[in-house]
PDB file of N, CA and C in Angstrom:
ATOM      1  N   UNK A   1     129.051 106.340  88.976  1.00  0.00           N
ATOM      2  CA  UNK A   1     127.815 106.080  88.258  1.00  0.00           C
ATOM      3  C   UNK A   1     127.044 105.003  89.008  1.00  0.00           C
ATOM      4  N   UNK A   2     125.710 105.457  89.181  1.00  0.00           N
ATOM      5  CA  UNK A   2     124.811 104.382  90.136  1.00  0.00           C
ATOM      6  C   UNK A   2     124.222 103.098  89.350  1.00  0.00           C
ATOM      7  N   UNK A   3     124.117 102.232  89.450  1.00  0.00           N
ATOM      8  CA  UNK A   3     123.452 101.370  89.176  1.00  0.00           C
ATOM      9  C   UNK A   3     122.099 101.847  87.930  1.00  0.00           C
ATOM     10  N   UNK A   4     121.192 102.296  88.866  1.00  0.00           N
ATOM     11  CA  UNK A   4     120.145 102.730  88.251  1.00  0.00           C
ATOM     12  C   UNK A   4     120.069 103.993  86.411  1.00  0.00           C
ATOM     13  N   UNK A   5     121.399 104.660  86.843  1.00  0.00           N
ATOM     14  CA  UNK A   5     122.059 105.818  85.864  1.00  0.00           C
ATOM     15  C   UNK A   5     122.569 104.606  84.825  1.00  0.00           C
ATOM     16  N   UNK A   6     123.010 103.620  84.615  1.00  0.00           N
ATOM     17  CA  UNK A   6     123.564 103.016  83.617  1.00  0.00           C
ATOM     18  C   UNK A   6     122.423 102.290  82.847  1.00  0.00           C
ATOM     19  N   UNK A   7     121.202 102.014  83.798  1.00  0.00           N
ATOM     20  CA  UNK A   7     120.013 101.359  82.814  1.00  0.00           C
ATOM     21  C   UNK A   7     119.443 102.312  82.048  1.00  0.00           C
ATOM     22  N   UNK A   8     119.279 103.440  82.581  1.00  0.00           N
ATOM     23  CA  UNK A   8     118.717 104.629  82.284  1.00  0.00           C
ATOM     24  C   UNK A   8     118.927 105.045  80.524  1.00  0.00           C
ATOM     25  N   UNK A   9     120.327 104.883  80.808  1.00  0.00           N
ATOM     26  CA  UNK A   9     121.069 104.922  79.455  1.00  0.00           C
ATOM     27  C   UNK A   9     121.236 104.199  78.407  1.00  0.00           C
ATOM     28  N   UNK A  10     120.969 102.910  78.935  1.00  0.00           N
ATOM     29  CA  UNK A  10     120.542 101.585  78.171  1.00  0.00           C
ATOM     30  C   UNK A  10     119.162 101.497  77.454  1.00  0.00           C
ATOM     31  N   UNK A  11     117.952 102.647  77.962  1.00  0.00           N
ATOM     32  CA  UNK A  11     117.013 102.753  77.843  1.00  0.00           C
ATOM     33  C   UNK A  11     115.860 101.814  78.625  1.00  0.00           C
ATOM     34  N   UNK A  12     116.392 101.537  79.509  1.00  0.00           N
ATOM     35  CA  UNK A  12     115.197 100.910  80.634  1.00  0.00           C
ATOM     36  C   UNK A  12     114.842 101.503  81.815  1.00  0.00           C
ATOM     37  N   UNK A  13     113.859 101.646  81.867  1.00  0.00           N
ATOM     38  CA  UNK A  13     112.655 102.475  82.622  1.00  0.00           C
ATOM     39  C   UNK A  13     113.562 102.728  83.974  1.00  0.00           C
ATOM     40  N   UNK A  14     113.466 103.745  85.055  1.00  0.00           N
ATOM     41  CA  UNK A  14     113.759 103.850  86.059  1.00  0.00           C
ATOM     42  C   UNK A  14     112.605 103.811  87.053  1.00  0.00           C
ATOM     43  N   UNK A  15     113.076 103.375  88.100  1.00  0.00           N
ATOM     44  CA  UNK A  15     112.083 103.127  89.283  1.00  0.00           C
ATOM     45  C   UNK A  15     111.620 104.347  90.036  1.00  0.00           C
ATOM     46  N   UNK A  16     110.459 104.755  90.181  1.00  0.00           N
ATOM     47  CA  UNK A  16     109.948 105.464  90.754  1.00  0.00           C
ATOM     48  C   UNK A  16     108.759 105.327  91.958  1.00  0.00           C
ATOM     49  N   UNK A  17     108.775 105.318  93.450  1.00  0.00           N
ATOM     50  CA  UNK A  17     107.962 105.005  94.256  1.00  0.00           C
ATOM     51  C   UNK A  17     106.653 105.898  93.992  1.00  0.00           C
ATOM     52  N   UNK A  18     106.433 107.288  93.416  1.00  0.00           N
ATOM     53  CA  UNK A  18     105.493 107.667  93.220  1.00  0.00           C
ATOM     54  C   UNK A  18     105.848 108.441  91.750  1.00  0.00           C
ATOM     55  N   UNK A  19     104.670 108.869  91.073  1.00  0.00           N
ATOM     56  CA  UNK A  19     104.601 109.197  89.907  1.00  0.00           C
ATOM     57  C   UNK A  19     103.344 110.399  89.822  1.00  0.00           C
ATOM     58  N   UNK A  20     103.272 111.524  90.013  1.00  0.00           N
ATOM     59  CA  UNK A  20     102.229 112.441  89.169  1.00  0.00           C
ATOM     60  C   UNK A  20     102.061 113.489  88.038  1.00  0.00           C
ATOM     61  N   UNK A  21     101.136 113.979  87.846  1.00  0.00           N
ATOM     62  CA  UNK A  21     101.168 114.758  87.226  1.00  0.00           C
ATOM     63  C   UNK A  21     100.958 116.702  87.722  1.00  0.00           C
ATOM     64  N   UNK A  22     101.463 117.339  87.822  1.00  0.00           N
ATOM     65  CA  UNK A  22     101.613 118.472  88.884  1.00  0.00           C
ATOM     66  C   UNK A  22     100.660 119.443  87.921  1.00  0.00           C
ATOM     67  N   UNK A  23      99.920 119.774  89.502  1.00  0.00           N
ATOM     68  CA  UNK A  23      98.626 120.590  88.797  1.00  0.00           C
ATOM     69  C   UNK A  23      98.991 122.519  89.390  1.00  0.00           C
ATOM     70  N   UNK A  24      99.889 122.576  90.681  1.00  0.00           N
ATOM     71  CA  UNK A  24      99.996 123.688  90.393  1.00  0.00           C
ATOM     72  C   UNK A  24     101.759 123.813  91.213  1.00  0.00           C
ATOM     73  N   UNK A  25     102.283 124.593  90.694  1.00  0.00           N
ATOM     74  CA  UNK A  25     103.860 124.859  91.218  1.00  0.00           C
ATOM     75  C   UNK A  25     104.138 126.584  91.261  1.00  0.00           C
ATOM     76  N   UNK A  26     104.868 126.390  92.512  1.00  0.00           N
ATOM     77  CA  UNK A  26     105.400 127.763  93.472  1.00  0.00           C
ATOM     78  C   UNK A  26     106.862 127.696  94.005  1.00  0.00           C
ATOM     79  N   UNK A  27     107.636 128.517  93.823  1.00  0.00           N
ATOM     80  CA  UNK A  27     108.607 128.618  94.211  1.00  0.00           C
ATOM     81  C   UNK A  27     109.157 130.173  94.833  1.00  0.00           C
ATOM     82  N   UNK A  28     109.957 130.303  95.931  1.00  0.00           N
ATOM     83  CA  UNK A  28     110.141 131.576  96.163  1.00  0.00           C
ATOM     84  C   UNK A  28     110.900 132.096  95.635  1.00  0.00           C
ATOM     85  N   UNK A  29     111.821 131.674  94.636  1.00  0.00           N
ATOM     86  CA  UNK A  29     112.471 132.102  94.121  1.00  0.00           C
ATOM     87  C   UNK A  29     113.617 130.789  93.068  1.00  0.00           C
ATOM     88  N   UNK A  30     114.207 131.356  92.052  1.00  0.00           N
ATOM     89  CA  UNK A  30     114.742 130.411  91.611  1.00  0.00           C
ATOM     90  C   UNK A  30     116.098 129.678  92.105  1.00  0.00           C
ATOM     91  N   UNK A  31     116.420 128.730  92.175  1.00  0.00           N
ATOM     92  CA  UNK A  31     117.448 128.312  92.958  1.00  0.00           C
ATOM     93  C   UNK A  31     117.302 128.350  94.070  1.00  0.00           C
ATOM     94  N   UNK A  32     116.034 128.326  95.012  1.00  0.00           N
ATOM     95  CA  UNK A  32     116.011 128.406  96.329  1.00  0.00           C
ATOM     96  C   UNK A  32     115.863 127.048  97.067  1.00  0.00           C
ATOM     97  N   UNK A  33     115.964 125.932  96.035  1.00  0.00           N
ATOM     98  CA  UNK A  33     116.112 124.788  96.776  1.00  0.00           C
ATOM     99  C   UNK A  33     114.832 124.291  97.425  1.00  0.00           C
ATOM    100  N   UNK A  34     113.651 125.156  96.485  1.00  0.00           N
ATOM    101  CA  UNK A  34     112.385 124.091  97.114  1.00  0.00           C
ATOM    102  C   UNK A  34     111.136 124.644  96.518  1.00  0.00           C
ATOM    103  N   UNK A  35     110.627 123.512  96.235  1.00  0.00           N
ATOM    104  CA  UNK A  35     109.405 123.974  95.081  1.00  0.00           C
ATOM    105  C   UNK A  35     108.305 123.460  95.949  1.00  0.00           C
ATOM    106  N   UNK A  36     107.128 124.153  95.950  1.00  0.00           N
ATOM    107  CA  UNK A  36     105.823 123.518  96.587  1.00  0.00           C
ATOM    108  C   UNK A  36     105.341 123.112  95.220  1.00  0.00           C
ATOM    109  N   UNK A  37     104.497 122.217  94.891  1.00  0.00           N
ATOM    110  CA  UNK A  37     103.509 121.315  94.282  1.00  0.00           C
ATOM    111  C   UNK A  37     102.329 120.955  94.610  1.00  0.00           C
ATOM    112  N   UNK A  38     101.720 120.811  94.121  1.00  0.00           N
ATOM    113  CA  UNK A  38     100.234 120.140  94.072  1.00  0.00           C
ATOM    114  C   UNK A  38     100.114 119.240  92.740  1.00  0.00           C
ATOM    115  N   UNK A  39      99.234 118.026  93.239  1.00  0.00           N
ATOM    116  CA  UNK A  39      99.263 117.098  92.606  1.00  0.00           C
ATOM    117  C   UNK A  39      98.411 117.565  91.889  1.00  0.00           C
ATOM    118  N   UNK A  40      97.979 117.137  90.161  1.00  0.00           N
ATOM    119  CA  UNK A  40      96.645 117.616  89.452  1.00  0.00           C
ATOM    120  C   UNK A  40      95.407 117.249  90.291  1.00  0.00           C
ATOM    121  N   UNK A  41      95.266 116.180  90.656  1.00  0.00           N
ATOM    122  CA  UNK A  41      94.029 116.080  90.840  1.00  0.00           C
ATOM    123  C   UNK A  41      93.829 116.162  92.460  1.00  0.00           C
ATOM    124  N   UNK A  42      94.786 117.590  93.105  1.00  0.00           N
ATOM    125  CA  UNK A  42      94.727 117.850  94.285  1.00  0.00           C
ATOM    126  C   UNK A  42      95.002 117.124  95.598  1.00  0.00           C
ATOM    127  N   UNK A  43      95.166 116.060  95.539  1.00  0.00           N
ATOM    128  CA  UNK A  43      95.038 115.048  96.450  1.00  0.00           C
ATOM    129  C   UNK A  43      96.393 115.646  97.902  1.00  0.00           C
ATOM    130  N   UNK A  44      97.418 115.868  97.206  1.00  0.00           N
ATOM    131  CA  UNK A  44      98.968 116.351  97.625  1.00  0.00           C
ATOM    132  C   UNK A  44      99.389 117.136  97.435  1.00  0.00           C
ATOM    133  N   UNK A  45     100.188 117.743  98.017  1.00  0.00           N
ATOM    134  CA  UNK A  45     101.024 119.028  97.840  1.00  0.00           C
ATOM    135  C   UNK A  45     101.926 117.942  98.375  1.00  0.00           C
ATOM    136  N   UNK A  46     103.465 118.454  97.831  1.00  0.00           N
ATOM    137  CA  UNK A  46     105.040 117.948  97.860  1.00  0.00           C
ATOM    138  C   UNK A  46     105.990 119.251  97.662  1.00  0.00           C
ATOM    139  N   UNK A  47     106.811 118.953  98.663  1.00  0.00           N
ATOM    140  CA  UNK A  47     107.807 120.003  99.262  1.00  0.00           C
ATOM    141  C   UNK A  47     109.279 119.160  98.592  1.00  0.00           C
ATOM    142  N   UNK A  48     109.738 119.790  97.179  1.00  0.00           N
ATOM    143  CA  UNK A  48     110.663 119.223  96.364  1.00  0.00           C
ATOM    144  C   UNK A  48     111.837 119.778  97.044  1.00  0.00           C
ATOM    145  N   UNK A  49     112.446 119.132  97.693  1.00  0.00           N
ATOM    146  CA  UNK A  49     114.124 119.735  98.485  1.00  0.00           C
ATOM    147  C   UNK A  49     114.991 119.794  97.550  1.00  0.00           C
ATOM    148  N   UNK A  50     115.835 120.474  96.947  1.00  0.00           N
ATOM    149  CA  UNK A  50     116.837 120.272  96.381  1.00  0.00           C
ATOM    150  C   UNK A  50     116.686 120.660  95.225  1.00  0.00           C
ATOM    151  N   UNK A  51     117.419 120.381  94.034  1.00  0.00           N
ATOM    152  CA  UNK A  51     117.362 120.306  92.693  1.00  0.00           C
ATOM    153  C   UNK A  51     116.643 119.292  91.914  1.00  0.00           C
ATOM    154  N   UNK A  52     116.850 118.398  92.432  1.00  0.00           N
ATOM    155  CA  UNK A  52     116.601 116.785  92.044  1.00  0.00           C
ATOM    156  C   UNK A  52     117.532 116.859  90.732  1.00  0.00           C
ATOM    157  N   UNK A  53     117.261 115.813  89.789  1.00  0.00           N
ATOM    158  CA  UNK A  53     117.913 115.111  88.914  1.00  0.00           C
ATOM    159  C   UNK A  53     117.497 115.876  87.562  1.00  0.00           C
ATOM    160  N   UNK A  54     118.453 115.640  86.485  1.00  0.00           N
ATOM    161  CA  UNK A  54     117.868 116.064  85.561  1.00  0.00           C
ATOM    162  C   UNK A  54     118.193 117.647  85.341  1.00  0.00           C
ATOM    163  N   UNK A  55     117.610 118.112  84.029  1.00  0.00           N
ATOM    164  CA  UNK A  55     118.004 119.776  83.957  1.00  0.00           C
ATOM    165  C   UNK A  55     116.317 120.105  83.658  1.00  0.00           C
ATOM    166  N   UNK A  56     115.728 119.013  83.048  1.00  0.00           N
ATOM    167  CA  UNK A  56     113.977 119.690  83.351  1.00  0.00           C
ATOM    168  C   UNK A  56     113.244 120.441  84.371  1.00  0.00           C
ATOM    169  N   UNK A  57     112.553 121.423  84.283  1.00  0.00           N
ATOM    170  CA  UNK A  57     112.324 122.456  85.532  1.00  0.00           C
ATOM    171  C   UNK A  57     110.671 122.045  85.116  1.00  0.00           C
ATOM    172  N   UNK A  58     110.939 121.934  86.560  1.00  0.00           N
ATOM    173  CA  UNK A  58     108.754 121.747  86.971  1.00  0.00           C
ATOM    174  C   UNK A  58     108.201 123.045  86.882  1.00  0.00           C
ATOM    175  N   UNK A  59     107.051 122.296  86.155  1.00  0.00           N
ATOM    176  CA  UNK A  59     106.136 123.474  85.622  1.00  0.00           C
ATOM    177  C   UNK A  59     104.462 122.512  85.880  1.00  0.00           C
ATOM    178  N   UNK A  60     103.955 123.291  85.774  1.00  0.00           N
ATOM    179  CA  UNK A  60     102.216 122.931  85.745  1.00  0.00           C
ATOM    180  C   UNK A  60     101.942 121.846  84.311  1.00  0.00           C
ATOM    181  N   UNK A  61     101.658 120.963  84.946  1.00  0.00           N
ATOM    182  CA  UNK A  61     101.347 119.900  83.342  1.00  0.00           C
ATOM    183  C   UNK A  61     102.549 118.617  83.683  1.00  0.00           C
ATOM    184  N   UNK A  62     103.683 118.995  84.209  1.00  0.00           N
ATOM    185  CA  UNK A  62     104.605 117.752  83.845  1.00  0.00           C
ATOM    186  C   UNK A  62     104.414 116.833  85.053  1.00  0.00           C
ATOM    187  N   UNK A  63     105.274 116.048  84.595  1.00  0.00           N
ATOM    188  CA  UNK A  63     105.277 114.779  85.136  1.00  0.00           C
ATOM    189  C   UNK A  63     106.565 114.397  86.156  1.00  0.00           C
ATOM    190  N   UNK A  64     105.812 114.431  87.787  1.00  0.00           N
ATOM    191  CA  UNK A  64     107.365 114.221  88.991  1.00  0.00           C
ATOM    192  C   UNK A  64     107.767 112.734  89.114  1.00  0.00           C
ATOM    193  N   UNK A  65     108.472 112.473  89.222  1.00  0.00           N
ATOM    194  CA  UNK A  65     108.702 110.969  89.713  1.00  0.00           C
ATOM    195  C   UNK A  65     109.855 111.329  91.231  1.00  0.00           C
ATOM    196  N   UNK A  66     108.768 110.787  92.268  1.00  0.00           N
ATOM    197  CA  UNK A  66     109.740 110.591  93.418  1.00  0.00           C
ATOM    198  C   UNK A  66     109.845 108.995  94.019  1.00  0.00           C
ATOM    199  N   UNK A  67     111.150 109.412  94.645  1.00  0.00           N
ATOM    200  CA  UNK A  67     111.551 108.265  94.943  1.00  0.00           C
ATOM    201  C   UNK A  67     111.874 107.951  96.830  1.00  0.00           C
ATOM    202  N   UNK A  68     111.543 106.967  97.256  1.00  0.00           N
ATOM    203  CA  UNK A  68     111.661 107.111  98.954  1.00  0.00           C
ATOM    204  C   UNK A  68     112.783 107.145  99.731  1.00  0.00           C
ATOM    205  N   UNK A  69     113.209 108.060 100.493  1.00  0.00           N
ATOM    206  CA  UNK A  69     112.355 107.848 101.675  1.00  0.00           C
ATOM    207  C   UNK A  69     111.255 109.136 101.576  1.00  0.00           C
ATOM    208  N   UNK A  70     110.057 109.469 101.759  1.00  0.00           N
ATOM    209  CA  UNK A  70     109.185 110.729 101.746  1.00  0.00           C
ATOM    210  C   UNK A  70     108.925 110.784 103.380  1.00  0.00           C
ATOM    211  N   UNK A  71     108.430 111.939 103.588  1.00  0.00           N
ATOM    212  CA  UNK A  71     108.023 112.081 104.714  1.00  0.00           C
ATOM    213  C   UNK A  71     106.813 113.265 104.927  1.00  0.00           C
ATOM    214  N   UNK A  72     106.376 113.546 106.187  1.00  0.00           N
ATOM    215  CA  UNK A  72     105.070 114.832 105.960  1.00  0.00           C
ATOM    216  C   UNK A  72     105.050 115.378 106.950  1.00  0.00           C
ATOM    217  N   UNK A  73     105.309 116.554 106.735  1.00  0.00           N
ATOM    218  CA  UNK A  73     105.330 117.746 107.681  1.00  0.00           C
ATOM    219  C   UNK A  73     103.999 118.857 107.941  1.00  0.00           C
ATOM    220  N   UNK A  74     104.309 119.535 108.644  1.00  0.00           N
ATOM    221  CA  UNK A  74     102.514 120.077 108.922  1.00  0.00           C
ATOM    222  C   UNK A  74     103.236 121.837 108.786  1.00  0.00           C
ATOM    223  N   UNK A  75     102.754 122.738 107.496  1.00  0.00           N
ATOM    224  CA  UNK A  75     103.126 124.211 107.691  1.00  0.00           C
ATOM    225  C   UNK A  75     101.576 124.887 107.547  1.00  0.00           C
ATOM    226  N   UNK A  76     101.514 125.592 108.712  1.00  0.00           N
ATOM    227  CA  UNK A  76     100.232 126.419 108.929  1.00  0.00           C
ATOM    228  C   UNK A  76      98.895 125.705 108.605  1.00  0.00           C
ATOM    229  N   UNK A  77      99.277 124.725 109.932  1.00  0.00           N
ATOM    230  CA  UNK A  77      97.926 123.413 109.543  1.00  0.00           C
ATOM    231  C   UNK A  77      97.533 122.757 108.297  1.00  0.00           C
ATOM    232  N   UNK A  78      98.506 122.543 107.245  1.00  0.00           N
ATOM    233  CA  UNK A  78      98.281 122.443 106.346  1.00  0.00           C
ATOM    234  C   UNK A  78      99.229 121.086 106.372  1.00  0.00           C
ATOM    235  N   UNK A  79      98.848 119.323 105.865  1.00  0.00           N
ATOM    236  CA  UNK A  79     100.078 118.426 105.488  1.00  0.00           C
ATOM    237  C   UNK A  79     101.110 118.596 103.769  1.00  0.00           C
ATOM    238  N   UNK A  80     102.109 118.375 104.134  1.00  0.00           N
ATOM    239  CA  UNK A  80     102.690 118.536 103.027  1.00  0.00           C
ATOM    240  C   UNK A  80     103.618 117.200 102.503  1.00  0.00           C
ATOM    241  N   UNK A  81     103.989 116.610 102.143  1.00  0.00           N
ATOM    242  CA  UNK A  81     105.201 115.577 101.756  1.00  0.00           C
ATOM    243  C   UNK A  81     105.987 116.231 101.169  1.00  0.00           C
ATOM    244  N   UNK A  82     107.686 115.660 101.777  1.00  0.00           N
ATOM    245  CA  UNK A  82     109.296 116.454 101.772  1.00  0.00           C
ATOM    246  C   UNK A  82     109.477 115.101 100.607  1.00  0.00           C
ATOM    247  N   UNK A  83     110.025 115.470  99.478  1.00  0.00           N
ATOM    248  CA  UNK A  83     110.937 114.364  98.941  1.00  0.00           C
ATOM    249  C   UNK A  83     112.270 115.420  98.802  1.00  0.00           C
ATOM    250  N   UNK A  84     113.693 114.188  98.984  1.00  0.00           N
ATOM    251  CA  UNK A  84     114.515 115.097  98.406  1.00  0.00           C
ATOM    252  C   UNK A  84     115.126 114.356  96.810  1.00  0.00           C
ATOM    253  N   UNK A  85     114.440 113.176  96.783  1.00  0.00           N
ATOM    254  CA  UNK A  85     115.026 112.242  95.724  1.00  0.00           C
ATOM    255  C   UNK A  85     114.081 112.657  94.451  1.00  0.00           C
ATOM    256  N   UNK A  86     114.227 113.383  93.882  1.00  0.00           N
ATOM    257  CA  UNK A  86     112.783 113.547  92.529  1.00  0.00           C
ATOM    258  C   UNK A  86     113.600 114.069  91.001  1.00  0.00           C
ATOM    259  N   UNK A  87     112.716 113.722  89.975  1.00  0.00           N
ATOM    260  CA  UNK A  87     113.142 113.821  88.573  1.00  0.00           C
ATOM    261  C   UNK A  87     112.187 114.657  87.921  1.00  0.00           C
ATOM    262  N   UNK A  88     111.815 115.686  87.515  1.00  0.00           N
ATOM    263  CA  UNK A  88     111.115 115.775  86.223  1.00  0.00           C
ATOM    264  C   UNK A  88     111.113 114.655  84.776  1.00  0.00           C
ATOM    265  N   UNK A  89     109.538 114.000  85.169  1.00  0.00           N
ATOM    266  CA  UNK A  89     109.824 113.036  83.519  1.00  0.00           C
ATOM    267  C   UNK A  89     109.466 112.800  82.563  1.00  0.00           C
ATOM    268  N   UNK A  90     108.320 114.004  82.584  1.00  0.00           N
ATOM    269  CA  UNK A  90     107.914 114.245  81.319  1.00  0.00           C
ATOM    270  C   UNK A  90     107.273 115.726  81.399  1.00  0.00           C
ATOM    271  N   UNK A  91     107.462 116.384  80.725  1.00  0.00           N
ATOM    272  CA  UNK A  91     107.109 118.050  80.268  1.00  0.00           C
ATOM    273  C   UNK A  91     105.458 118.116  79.621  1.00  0.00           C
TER     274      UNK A  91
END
């Protein structure tokens, strides 16, 4: 159990380096280990690696919280940001 997982439970806030609200979500399939995103108010698209945390599944409307290290990759001239550390945290 991490540090951060025991406050969590205590009911104190967890740390998050970025926070949005997701305006549109794509996936190729379920369980494929990577969701594209767009931020609502467009600014970002984020390339979600993994599962992340949690059993909440991203949908259009909720709320990501990622955490660093991020990074940005370029697919078909297009920038994207990789997190692999992220939560769904609010629906």
């Amino acid at each position: 159990m991490g540090h951060t997982d025991a406050h969590a439970r205590q009911g104190v806030q967890e740390w998050w380096d970025v926070k949005f609200r997701v305006g549109e979500s794509r996936s190729a399939n379920v369980g494929s280990g990577m969701i594209l995103v767009r931020e609502r108010n467009g600014d970002s698209g984020w390339i979600l690696a993994g599962k992340g945390r949690g059993d909440r599944v991203v949908e259009v409307g909720c709320v990501v919280g990622i955490k660093e290290p991020t990074w940005e990759v370029e697919v078909e001239r297009e920038k994207w940001r990789v997190a692999v550390e992220w939560k769904v945290l609010d629906g």
